[in-house]
PDB file of N, CA and C in Angstrom:
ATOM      1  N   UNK A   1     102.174  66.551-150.275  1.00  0.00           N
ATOM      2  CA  UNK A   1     101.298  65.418-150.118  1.00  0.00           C
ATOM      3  C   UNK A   1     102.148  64.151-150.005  1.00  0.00           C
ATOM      4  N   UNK A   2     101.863  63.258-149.110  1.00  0.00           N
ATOM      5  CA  UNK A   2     102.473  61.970-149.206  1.00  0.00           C
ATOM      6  C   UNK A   2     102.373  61.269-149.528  1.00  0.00           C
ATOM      7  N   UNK A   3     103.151  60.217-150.491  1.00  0.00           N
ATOM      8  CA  UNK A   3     103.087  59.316-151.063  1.00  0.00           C
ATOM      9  C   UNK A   3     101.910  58.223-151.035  1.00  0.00           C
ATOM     10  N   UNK A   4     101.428  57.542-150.031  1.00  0.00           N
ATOM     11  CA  UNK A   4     100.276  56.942-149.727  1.00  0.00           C
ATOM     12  C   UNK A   4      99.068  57.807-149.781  1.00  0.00           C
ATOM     13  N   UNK A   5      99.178  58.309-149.801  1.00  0.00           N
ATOM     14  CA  UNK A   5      98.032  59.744-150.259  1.00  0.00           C
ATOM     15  C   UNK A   5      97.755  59.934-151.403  1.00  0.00           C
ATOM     16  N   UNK A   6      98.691  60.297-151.907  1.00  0.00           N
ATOM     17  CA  UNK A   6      98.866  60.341-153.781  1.00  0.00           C
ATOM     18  C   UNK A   6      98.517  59.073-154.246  1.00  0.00           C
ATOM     19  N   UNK A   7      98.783  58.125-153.931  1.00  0.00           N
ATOM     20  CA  UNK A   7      98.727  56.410-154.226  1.00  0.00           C
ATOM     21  C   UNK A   7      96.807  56.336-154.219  1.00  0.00           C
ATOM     22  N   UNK A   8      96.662  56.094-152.876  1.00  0.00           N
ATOM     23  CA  UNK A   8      95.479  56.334-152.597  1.00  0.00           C
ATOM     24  C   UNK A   8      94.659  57.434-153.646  1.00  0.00           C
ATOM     25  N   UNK A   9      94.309  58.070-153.629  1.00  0.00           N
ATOM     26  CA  UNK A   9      94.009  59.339-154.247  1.00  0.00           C
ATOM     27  C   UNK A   9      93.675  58.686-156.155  1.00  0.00           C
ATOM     28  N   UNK A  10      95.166  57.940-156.289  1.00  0.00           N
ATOM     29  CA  UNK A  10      95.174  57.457-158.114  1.00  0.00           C
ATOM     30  C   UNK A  10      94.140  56.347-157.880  1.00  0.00           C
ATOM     31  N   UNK A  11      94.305  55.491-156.799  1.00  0.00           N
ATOM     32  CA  UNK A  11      93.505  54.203-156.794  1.00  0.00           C
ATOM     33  C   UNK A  11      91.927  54.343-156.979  1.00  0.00           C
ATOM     34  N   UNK A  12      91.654  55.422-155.867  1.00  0.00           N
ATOM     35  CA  UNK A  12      90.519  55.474-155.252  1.00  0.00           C
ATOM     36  C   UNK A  12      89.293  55.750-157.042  1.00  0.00           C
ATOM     37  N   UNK A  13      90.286  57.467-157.434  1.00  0.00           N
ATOM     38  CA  UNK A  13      89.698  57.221-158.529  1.00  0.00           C
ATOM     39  C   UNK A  13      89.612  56.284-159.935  1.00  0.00           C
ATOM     40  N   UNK A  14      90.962  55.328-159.741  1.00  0.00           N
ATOM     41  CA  UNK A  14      90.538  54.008-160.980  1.00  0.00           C
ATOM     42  C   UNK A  14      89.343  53.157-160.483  1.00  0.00           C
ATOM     43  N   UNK A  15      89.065  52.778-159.247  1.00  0.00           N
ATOM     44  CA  UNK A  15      88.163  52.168-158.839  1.00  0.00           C
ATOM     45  C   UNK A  15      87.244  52.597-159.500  1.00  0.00           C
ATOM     46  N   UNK A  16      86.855  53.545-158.756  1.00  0.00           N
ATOM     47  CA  UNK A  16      85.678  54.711-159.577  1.00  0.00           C
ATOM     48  C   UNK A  16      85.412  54.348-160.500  1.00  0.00           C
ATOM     49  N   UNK A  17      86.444  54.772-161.733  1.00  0.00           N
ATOM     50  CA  UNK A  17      86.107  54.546-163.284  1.00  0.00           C
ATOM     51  C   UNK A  17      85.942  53.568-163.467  1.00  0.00           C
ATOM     52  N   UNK A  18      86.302  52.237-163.051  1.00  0.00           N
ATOM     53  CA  UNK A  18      85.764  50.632-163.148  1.00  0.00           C
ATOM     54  C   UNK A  18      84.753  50.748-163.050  1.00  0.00           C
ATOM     55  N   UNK A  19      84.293  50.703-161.753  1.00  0.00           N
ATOM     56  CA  UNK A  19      82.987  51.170-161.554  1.00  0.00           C
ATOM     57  C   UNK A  19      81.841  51.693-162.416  1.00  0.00           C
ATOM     58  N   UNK A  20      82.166  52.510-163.060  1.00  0.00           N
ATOM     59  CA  UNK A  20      81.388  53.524-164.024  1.00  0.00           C
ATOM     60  C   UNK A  20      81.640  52.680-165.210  1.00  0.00           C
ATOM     61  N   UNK A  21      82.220  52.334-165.747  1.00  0.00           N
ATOM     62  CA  UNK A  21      82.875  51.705-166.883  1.00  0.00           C
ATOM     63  C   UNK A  21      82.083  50.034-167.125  1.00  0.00           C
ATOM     64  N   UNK A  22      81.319  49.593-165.736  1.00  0.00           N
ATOM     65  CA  UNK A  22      80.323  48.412-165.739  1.00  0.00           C
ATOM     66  C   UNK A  22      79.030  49.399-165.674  1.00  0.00           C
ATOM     67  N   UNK A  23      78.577  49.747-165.230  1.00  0.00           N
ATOM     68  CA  UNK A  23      77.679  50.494-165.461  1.00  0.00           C
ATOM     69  C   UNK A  23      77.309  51.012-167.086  1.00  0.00           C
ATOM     70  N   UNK A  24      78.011  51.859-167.579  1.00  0.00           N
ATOM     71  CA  UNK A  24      77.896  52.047-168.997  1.00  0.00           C
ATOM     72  C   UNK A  24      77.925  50.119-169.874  1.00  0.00           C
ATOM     73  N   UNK A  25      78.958  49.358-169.233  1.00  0.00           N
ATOM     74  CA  UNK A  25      78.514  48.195-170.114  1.00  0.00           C
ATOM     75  C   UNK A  25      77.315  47.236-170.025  1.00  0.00           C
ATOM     76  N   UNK A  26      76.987  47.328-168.553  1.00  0.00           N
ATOM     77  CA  UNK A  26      75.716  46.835-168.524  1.00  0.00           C
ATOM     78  C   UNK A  26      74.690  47.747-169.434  1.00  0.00           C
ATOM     79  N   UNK A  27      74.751  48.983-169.487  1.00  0.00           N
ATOM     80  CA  UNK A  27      73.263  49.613-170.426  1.00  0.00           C
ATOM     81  C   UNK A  27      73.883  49.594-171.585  1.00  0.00           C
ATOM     82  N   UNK A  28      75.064  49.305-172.072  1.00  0.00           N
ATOM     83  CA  UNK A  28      75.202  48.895-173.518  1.00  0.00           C
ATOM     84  C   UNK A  28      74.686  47.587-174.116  1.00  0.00           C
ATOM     85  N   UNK A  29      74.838  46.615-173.257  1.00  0.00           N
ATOM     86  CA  UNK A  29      74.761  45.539-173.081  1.00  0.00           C
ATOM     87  C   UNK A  29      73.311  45.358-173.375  1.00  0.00           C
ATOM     88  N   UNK A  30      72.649  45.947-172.092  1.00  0.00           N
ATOM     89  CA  UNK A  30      70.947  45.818-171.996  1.00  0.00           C
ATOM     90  C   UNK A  30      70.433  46.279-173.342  1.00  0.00           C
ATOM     91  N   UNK A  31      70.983  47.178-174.335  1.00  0.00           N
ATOM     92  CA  UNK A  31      70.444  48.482-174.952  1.00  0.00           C
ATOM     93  C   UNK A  31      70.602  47.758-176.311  1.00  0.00           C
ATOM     94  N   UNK A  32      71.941  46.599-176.657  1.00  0.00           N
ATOM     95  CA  UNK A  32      71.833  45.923-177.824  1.00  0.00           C
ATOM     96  C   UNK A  32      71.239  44.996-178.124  1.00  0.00           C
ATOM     97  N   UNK A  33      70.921  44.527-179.090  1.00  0.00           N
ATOM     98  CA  UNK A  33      70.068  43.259-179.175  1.00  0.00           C
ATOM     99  C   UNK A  33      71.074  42.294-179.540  1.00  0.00           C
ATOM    100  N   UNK A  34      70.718  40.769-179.178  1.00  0.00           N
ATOM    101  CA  UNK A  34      71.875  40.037-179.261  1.00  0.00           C
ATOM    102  C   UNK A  34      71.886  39.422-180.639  1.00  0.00           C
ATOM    103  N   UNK A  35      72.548  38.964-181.260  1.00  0.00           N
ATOM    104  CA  UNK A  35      72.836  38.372-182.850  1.00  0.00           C
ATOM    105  C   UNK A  35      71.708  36.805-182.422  1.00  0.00           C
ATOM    106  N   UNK A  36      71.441  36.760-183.463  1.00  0.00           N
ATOM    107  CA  UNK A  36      70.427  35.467-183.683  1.00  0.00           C
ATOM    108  C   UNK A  36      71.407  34.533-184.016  1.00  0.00           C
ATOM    109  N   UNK A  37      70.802  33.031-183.534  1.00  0.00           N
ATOM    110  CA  UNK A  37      71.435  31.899-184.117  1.00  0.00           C
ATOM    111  C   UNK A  37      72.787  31.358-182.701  1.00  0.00           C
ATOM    112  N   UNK A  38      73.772  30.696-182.802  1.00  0.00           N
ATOM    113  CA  UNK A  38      74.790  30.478-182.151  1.00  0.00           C
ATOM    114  C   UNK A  38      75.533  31.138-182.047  1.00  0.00           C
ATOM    115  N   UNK A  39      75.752  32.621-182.558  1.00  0.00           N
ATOM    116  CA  UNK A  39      76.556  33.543-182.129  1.00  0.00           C
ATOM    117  C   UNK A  39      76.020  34.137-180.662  1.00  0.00           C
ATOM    118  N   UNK A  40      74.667  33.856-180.615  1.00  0.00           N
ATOM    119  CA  UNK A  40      74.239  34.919-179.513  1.00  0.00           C
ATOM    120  C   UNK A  40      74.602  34.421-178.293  1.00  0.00           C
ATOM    121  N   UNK A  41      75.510  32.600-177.889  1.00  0.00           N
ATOM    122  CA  UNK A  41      76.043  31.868-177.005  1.00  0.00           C
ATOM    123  C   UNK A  41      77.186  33.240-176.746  1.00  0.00           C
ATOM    124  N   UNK A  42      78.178  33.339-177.775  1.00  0.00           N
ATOM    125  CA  UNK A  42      79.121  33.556-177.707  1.00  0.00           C
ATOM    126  C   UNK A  42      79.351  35.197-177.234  1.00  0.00           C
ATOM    127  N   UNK A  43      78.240  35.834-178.110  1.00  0.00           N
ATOM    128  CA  UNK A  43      78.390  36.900-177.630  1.00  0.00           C
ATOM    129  C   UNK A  43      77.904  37.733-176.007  1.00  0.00           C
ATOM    130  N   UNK A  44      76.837  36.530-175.804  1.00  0.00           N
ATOM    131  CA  UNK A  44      76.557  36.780-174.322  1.00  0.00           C
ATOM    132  C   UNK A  44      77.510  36.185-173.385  1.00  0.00           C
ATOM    133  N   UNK A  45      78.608  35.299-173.620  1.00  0.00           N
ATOM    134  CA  UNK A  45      79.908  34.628-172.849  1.00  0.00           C
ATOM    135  C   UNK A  45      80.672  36.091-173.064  1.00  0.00           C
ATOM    136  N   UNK A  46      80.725  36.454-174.118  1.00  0.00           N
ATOM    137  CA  UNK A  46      81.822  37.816-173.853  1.00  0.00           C
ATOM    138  C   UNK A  46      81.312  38.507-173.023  1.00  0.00           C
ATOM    139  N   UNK A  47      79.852  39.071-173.342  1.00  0.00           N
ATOM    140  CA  UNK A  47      79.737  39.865-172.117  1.00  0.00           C
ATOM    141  C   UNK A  47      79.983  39.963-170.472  1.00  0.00           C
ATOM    142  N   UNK A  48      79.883  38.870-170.200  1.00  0.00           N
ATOM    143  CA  UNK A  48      80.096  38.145-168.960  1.00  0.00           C
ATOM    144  C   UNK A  48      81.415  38.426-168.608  1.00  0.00           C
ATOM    145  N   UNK A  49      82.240  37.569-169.752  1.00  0.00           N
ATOM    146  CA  UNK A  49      83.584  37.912-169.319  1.00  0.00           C
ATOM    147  C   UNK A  49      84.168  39.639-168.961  1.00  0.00           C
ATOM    148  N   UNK A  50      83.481  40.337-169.828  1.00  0.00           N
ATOM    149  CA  UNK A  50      83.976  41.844-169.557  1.00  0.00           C
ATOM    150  C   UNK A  50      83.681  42.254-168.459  1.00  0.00           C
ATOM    151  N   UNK A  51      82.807  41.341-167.862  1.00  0.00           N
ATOM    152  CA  UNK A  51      81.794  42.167-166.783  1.00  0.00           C
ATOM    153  C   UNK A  51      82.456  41.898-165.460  1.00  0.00           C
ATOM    154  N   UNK A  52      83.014  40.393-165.602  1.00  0.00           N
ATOM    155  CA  UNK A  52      83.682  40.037-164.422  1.00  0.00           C
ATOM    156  C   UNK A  52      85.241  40.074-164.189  1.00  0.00           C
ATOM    157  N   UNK A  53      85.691  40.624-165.482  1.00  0.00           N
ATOM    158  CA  UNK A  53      87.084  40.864-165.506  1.00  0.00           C
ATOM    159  C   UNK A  53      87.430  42.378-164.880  1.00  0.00           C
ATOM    160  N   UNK A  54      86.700  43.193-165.138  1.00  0.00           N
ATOM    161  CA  UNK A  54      86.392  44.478-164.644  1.00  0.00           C
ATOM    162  C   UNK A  54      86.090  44.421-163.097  1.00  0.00           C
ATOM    163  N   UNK A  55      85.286  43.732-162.997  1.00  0.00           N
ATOM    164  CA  UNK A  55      84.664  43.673-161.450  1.00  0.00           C
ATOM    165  C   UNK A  55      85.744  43.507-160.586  1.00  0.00           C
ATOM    166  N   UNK A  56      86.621  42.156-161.100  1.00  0.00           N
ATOM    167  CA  UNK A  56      87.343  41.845-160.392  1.00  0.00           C
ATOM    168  C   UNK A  56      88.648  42.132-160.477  1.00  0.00           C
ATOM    169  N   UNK A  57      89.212  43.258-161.234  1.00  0.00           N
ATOM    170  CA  UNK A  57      90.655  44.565-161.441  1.00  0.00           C
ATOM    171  C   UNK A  57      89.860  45.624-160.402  1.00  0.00           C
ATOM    172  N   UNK A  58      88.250  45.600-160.300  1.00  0.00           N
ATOM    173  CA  UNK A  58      88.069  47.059-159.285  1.00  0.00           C
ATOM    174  C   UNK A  58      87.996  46.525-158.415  1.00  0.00           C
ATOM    175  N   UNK A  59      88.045  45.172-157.613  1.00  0.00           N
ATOM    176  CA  UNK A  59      87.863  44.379-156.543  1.00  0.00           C
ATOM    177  C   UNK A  59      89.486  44.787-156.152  1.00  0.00           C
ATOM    178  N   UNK A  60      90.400  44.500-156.626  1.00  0.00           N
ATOM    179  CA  UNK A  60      91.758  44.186-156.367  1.00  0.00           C
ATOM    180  C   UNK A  60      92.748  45.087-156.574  1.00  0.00           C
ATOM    181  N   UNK A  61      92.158  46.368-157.191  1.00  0.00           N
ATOM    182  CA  UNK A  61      93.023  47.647-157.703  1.00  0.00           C
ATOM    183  C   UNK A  61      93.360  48.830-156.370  1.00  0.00           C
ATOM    184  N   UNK A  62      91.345  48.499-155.402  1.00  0.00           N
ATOM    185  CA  UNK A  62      91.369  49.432-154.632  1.00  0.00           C
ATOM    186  C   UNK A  62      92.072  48.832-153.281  1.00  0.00           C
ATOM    187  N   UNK A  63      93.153  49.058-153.107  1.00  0.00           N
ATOM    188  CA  UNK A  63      93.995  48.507-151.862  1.00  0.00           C
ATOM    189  C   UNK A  63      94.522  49.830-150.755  1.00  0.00           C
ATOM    190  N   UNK A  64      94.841  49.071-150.064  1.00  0.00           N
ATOM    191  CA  UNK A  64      95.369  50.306-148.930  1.00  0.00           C
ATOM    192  C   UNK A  64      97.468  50.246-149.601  1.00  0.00           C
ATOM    193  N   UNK A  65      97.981  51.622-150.040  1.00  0.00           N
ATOM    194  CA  UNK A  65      99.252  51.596-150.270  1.00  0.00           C
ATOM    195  C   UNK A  65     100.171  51.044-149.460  1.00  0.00           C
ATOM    196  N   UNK A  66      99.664  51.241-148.254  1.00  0.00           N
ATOM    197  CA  UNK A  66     100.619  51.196-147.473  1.00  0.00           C
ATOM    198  C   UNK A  66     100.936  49.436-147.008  1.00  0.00           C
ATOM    199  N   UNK A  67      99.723  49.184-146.659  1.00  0.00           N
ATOM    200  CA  UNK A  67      99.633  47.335-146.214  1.00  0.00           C
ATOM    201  C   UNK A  67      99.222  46.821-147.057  1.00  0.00           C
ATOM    202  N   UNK A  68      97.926  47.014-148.084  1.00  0.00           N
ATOM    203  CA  UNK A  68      97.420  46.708-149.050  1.00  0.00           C
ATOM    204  C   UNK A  68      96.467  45.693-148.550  1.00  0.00           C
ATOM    205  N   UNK A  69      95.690  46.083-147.712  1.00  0.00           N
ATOM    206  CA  UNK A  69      94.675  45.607-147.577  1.00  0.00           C
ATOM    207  C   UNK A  69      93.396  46.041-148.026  1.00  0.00           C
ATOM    208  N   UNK A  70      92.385  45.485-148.749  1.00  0.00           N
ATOM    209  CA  UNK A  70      91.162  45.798-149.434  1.00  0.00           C
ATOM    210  C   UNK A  70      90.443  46.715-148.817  1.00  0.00           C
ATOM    211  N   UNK A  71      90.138  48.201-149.250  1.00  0.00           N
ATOM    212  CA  UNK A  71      89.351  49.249-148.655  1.00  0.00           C
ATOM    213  C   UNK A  71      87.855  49.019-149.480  1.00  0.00           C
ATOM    214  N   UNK A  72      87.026  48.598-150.348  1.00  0.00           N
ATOM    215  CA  UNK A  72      86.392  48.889-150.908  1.00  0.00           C
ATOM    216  C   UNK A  72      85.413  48.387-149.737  1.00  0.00           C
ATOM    217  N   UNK A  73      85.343  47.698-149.168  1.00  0.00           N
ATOM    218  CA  UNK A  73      83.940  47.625-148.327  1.00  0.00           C
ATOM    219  C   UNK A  73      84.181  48.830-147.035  1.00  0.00           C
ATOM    220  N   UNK A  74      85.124  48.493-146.309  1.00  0.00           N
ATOM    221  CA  UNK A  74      85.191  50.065-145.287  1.00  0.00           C
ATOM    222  C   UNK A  74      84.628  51.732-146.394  1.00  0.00           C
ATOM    223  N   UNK A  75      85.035  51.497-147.229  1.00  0.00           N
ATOM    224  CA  UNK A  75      84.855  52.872-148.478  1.00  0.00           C
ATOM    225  C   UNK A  75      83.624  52.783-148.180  1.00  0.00           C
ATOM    226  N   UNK A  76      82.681  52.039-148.514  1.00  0.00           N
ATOM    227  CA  UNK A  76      81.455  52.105-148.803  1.00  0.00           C
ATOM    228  C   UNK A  76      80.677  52.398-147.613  1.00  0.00           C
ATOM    229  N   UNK A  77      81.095  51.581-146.356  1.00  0.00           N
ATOM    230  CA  UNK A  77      80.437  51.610-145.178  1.00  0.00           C
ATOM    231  C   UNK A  77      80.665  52.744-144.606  1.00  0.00           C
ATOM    232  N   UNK A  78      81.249  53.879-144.994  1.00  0.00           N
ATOM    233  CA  UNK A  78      81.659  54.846-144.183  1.00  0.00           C
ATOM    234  C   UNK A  78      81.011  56.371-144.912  1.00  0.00           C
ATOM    235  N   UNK A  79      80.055  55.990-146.146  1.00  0.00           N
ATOM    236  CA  UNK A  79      79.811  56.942-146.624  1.00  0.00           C
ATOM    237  C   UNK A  79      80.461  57.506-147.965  1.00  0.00           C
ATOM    238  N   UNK A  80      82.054  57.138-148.383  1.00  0.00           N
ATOM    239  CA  UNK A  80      82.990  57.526-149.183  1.00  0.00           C
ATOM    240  C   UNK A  80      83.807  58.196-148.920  1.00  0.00           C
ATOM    241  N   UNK A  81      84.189  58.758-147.046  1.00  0.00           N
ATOM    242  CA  UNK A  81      84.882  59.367-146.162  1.00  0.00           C
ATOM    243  C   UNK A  81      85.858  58.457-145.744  1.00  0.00           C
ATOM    244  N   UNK A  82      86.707  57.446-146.377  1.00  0.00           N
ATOM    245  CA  UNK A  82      87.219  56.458-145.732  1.00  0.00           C
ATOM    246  C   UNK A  82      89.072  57.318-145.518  1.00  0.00           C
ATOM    247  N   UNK A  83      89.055  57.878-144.225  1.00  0.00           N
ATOM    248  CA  UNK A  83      89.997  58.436-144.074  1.00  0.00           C
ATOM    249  C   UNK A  83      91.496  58.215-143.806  1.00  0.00           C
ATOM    250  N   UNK A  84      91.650  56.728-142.824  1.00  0.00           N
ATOM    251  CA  UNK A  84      92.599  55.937-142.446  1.00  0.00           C
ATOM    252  C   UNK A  84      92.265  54.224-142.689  1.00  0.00           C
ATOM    253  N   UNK A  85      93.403  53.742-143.056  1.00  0.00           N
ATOM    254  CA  UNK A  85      92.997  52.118-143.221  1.00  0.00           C
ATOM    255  C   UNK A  85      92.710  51.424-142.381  1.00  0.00           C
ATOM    256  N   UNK A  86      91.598  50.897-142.335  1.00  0.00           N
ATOM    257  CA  UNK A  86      90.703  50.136-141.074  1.00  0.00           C
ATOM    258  C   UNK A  86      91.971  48.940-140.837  1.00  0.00           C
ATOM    259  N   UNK A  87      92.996  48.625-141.153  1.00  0.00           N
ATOM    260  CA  UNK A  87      93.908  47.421-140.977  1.00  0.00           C
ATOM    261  C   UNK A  87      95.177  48.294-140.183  1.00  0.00           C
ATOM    262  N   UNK A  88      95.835  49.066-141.034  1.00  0.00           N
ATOM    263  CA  UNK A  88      97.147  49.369-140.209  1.00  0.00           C
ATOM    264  C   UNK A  88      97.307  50.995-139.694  1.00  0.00           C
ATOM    265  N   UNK A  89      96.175  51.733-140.071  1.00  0.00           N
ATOM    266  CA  UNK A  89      95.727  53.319-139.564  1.00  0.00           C
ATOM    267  C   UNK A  89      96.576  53.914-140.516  1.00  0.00           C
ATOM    268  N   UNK A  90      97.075  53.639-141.559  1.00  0.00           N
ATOM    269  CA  UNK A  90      97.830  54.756-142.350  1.00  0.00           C
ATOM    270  C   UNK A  90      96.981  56.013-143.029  1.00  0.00           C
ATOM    271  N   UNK A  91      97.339  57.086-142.689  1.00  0.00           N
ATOM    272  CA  UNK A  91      96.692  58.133-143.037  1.00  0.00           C
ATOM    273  C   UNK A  91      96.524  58.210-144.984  1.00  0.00           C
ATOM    274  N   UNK A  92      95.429  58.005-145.067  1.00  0.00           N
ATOM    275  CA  UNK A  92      94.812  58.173-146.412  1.00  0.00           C
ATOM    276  C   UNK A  92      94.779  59.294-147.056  1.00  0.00           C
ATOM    277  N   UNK A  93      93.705  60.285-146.458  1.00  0.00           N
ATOM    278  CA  UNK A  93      93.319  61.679-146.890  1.00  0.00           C
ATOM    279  C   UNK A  93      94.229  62.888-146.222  1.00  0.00           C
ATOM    280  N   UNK A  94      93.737  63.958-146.852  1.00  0.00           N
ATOM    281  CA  UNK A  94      94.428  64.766-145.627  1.00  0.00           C
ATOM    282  C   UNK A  94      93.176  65.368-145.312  1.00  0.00           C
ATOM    283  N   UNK A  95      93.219  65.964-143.733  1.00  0.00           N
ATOM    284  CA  UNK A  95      92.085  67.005-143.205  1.00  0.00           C
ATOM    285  C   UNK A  95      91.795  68.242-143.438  1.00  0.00           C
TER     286      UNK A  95
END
């Protein structure tokens, strides 16, 4: 397997788990009740922050190895078949 392959391959699934990893915090999130009084400022600012710190490591994690240009919208538009990098054609998957 080649290197950009393997690369690809580690990325594709950290994305993923970001991914999944807001998901579970949003229904944790939804599922707790918030503390009464002026803590509940603070603790709904954390949430936020987790939410968009995450978002934006899975925004910037999923890159192409080779040029490193952002695959996550081609990923999506293609079904989750995203085989070569819509920027410089480096072979991603294998067939």
């Amino acid at each position: 397997m080649d290197l950009v392959q393997s690369t690809y391959r580690k990325r594709k699934k950290l994305y993923l788990v970001l991914l999944a990893s807001v998901v579970a915090l949003v229904v944790v999130f939804r599922l707790t009740a918030p503390p009464a009084g002026q803590a509940s400022f603070q603790a709904n600012l954390l949430k936020l922050a987790c939410l968009a710190v995450i978002l934006l490591v899975a925004r910037n994690i999923f890159r192409c190895p080779n040029c490193e240009a952002r695959l996550a919208p081609a990923f999506y538009s293609t079904w989750f078949r995203l085989r070569t990098c819509p920027k410089c054609g480096a072979k991603l998957t294998e067939d």
